[in-house]
Protein backbone atom coordinates (compact mmCIF):
# COMPACT_ATOMS: atom_id res chain seq x y z
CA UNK A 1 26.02 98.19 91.41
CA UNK A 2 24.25 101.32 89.80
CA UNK A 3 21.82 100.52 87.21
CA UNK A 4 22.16 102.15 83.87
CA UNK A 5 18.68 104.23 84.92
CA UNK A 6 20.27 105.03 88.18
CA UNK A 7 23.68 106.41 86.40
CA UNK A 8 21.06 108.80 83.88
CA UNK A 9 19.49 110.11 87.18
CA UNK A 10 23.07 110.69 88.97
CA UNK A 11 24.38 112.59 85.46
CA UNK A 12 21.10 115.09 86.79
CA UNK A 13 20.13 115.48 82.95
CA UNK A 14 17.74 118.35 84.33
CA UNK A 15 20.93 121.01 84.44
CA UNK A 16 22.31 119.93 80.70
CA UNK A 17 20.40 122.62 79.54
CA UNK A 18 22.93 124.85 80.62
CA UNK A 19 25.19 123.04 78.60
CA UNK A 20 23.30 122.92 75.91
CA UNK A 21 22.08 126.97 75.44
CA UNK A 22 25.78 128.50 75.44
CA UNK A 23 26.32 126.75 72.68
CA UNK A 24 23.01 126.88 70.61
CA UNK A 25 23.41 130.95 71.36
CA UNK A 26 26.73 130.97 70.18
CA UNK A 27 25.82 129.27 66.86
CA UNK A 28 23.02 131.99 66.52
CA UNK A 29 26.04 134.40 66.69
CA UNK A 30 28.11 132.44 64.30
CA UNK A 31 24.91 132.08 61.61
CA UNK A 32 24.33 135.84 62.46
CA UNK A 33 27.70 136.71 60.71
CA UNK A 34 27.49 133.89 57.79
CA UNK A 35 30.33 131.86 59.49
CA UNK A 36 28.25 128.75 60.91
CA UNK A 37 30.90 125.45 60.73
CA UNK A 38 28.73 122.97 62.03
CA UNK A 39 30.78 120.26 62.83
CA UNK A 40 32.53 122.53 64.89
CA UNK A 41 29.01 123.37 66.74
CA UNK A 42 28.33 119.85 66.98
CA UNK A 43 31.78 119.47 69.11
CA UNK A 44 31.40 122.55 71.06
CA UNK A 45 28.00 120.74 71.98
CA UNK A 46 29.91 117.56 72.70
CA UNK A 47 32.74 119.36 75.13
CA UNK A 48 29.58 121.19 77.08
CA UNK A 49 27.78 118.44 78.05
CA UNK A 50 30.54 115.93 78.66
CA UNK A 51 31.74 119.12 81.42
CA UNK A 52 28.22 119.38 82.38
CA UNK A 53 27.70 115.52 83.56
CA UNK A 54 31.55 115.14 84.66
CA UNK A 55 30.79 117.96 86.72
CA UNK A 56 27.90 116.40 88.13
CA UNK A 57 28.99 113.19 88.68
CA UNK A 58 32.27 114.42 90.55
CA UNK A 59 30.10 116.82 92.47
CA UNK A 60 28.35 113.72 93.51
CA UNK A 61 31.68 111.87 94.59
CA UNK A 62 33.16 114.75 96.56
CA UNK A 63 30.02 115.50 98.14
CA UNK A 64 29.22 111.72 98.73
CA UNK A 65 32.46 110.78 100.20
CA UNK A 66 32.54 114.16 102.53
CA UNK A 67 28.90 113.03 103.80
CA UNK A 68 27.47 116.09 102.59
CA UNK A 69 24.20 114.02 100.39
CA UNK A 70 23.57 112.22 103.35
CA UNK A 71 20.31 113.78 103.84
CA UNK A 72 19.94 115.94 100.83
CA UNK A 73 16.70 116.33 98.76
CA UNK A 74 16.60 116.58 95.14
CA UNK A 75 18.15 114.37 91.80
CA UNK A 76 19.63 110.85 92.63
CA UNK A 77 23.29 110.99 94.55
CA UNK A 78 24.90 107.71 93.47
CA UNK A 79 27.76 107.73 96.57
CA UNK A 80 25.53 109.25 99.07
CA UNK A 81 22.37 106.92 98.50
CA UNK A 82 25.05 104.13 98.17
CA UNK A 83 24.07 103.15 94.90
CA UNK A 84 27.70 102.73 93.18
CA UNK A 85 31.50 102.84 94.99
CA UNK A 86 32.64 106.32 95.11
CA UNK A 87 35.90 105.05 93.01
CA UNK A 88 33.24 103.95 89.93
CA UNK A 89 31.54 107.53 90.07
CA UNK A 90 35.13 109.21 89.82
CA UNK A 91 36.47 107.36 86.75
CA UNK A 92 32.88 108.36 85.26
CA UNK A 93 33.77 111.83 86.28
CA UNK A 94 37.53 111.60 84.92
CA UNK A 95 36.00 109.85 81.66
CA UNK A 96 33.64 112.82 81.11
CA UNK A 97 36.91 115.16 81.22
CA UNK A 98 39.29 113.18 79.15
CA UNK A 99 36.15 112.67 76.23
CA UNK A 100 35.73 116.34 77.09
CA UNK A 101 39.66 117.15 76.69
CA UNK A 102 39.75 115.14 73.30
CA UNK A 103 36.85 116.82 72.19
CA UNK A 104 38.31 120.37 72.84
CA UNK A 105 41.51 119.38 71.56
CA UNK A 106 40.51 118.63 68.11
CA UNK A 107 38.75 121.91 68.30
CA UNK A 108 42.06 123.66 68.91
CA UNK A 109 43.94 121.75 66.23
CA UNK A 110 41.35 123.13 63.60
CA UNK A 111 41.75 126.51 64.33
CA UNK A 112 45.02 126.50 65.53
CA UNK A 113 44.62 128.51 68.59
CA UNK A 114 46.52 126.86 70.97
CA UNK A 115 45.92 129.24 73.95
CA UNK A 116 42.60 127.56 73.42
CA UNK A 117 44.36 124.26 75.62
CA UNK A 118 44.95 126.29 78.99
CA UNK A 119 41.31 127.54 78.55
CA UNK A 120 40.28 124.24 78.45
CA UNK A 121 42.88 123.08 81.52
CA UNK A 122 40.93 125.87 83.68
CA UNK A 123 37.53 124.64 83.00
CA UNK A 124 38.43 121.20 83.78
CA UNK A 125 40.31 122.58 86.94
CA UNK A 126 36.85 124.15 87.33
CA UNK A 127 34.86 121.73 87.20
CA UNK A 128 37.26 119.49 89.38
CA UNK A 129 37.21 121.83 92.47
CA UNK A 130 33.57 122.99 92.26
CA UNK A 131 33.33 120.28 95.16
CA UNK A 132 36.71 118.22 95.05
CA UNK A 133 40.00 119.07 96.97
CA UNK A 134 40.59 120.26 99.96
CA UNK A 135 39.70 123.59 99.23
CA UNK A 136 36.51 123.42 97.34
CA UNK A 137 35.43 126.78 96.28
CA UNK A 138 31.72 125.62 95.50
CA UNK A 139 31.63 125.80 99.93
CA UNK A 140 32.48 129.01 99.41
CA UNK A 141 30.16 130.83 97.93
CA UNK A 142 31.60 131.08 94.54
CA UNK A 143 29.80 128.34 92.52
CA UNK A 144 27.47 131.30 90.76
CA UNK A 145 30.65 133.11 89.71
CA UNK A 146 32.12 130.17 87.85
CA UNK A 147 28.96 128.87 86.51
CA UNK A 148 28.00 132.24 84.99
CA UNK A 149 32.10 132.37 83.70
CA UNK A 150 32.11 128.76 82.24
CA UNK A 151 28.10 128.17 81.42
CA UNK A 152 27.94 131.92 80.26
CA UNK A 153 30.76 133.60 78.98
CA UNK A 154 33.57 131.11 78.09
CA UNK A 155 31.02 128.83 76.84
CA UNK A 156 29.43 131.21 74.15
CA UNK A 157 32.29 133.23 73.29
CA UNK A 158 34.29 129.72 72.67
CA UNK A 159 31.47 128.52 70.75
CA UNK A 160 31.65 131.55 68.35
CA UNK A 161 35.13 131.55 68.15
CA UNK A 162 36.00 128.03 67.02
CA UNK A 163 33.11 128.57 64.26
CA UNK A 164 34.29 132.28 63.52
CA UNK A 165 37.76 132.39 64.58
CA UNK A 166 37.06 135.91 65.48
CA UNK A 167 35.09 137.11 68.37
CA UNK A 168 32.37 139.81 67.76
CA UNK A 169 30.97 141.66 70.40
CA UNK A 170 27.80 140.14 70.06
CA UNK A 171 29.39 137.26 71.63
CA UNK A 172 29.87 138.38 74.69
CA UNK A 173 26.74 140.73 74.87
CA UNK A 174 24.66 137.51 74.13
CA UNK A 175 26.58 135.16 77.09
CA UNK A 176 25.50 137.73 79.99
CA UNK A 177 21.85 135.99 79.88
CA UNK A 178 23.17 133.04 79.17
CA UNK A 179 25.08 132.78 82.49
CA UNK A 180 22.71 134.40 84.41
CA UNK A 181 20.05 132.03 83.17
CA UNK A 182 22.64 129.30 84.11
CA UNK A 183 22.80 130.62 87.54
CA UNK A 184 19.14 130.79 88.25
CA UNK A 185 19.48 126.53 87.86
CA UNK A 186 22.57 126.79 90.88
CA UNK A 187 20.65 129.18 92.65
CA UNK A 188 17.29 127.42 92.88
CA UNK A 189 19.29 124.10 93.41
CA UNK A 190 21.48 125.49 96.70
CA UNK A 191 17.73 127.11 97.77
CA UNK A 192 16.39 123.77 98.27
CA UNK A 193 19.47 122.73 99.83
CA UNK A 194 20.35 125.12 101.84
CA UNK A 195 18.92 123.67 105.28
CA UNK A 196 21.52 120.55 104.93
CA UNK A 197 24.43 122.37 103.52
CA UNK A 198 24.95 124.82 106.02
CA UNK A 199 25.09 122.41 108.54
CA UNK A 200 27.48 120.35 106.91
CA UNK A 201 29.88 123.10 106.38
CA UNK A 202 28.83 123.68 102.77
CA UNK A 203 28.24 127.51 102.20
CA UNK A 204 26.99 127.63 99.17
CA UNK A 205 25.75 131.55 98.24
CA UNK A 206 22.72 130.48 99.60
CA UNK A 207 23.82 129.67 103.02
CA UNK A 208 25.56 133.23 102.92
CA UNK A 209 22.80 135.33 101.50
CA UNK A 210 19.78 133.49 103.56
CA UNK A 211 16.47 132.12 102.74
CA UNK A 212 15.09 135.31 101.87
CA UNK A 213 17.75 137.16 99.99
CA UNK A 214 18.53 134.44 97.78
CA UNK A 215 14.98 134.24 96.28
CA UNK A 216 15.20 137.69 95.24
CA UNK A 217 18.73 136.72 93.81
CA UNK A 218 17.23 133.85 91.94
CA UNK A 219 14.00 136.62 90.71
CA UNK A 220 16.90 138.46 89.66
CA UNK A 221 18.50 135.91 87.73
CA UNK A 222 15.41 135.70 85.33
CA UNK A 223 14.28 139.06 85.02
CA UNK A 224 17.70 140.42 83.88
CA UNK A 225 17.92 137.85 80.74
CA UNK A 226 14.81 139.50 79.57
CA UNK A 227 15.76 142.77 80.05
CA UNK A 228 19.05 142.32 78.09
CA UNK A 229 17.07 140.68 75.25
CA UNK A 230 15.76 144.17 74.69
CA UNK A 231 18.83 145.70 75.66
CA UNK A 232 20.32 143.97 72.43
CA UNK A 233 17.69 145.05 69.60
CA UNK A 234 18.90 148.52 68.69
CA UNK A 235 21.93 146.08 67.47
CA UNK A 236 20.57 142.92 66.81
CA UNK A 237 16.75 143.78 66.41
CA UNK A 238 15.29 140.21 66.40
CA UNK A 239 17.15 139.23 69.50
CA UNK A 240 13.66 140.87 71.02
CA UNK A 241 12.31 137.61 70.33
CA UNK A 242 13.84 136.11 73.41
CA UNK A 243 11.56 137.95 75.42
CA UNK A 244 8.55 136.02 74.11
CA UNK A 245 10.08 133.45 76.47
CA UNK A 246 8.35 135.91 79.38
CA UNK A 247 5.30 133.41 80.53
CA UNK A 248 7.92 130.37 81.08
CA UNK A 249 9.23 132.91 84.30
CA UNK A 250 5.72 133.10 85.74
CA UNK A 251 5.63 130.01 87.37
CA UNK A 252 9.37 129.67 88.80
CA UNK A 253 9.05 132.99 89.99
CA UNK A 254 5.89 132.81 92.04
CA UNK A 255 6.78 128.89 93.42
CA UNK A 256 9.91 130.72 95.11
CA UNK A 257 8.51 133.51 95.45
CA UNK A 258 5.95 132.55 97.15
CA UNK A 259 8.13 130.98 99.89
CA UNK A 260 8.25 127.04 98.34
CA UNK A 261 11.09 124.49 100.22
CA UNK A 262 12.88 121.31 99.80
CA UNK A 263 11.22 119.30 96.97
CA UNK A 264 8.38 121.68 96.04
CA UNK A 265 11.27 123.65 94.37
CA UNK A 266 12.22 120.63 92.25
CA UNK A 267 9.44 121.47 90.05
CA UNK A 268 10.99 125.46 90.08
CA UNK A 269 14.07 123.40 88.99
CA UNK A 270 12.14 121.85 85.95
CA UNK A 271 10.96 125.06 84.96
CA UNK A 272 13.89 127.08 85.38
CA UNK A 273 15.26 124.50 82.45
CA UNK A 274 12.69 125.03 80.73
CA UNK A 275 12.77 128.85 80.68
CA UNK A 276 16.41 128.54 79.67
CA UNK A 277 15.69 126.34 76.71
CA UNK A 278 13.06 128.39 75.20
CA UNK A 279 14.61 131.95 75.71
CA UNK A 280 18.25 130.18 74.46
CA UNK A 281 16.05 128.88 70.92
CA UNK A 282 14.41 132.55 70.41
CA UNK A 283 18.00 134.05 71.31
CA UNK A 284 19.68 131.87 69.04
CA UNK A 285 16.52 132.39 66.26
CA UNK A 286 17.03 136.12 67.17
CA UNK A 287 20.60 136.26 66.61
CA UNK A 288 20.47 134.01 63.35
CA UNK A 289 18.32 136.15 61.73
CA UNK A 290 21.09 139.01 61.62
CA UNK A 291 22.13 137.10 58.38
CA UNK A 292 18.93 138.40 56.81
């Protein structure tokens, strides 16, 4: 049986950040344009993170029970390291969702926007058959895309609309970093996996792009957010701040830049997270200060 330390590691709390900055950001929006409900933040918060460790821990079962953490580096794998029975990490996973669902449902019942609900259903669909099925589309080479959708755009743009019940453009403008931010963590992770998922049939982007190209992806993913932080002051002139955020990049950058493998890149994970959670507080101070 897992120990309660054990389950913490296999939830991976070093990705919840991407859970977490969606929905800060979107609250900046929502302050931004003097319609903050912060209950309703507080919920948002609740429904990210309870996606972010179901996610987790069902990646976990469906990659434990198909073999594919047999070997891998990185976070704790409860099923693969055969620290708990694959059926006790998928009713955690299925827990996360239903708290999740209940979560996002009383969301929906405030604001009575009930096309809200099939929103929801996809993300949890999402989230499901990242890994799980028989057709998992994070082996083919699609986890980026839905990360960047569900950690970037759906997540901010939901978290200003149930606070708002409007959606300003400044929404979406603000979840492009965001989810590009969130992919830098994905892309960084499949990097330091990507000698033991291709040969277990996993293609992650990684796999597809190769070692080289998907370094400069991952360079990519953190120069952009920067860029679009200046992008965004002719409109929102303190979202500029984000950009102070700069030095955090330094490090990542040159570890994988610089040609870094298997768990040397664990520490490019750490500070990936921590980029994100610094640029997503001066993007959310940036975009609260539009109140002033």
């Amino acid at each position: 049986m897992a120990s309660p330390s054990q389950w913490i590691a296999g939830a991976r709390p070093r990705t919840l950040p991407a859970a977490v900055v969606p929905v800060a950001v979107g609250t900046g929006v929502a302050i931004g344009h003097d319609g903050a409900v912060w209950w309703r933040a507080l919920l948002a918060l609740f429904v990210a993170l309870a996606l972010q460790v179901g996610v987790n821990y069902a990646n976990d079962y469906s990659d434990g029970v198909r073999g594919t953490d047999d070997e891998r580096v990185g976070p704790m794998r409860l099923v693969g390291s055969g620290a708990a029975a694959p059926r006790e990490v998928l009713s955690a996973a299925l827990g996360c969702f239903l708290a999740a669902a209940a979560a996002g449902l009383t969301l929906v019942v405030a604001t009575r926007a009930w096309w809200l609900l099939l929103i929801g259903a996809v993300a949890i669909a999402a989230a499901w058959f990242y890994t799980g099925g028989s057709r998992p589309y994070g082996y083919r080479a699609l986890g980026e895309v839905s990360v960047f959708v569900f950690f970037g755009l759906v997540a901010v743009a939901g978290t200003v609309f149930v606070q708002l019940e409007r959606l300003p453009w400044t929404a979406l403008a603000a979840s492009v970093p965001v989810g590009l931010l969130a992919c830098a963590m994905l892309v960084v992770n499949n990097l330091r996996d990507i000698v033991t998922d291709g040969p277990a049939g996993k293609r992650t982007m990684a796999v597809v792009l190769g070692d080289r190209r998907t370094r400069s992806l991952y360079a990519l993913c953190l120069t952009l957010p920067l860029l679009a932080a200046v992008a965004l002051t002719p409109w929102e002139p303190f979202a500029g701040l984000a950009v102070l955020a700069a030095p955090f990049a330094i490090a990542p950058v040159k570890t994988v830049g610089q040609g870094a493998n298997g768990p040397a890149l664990i520490a490019a994970l750490q500070q990936t997270g921590r980029l994100q959670l610094v640029y997503g507080l001066l993007l959310t101070t940036g975009l609260a200060l539009s109140a002033l």
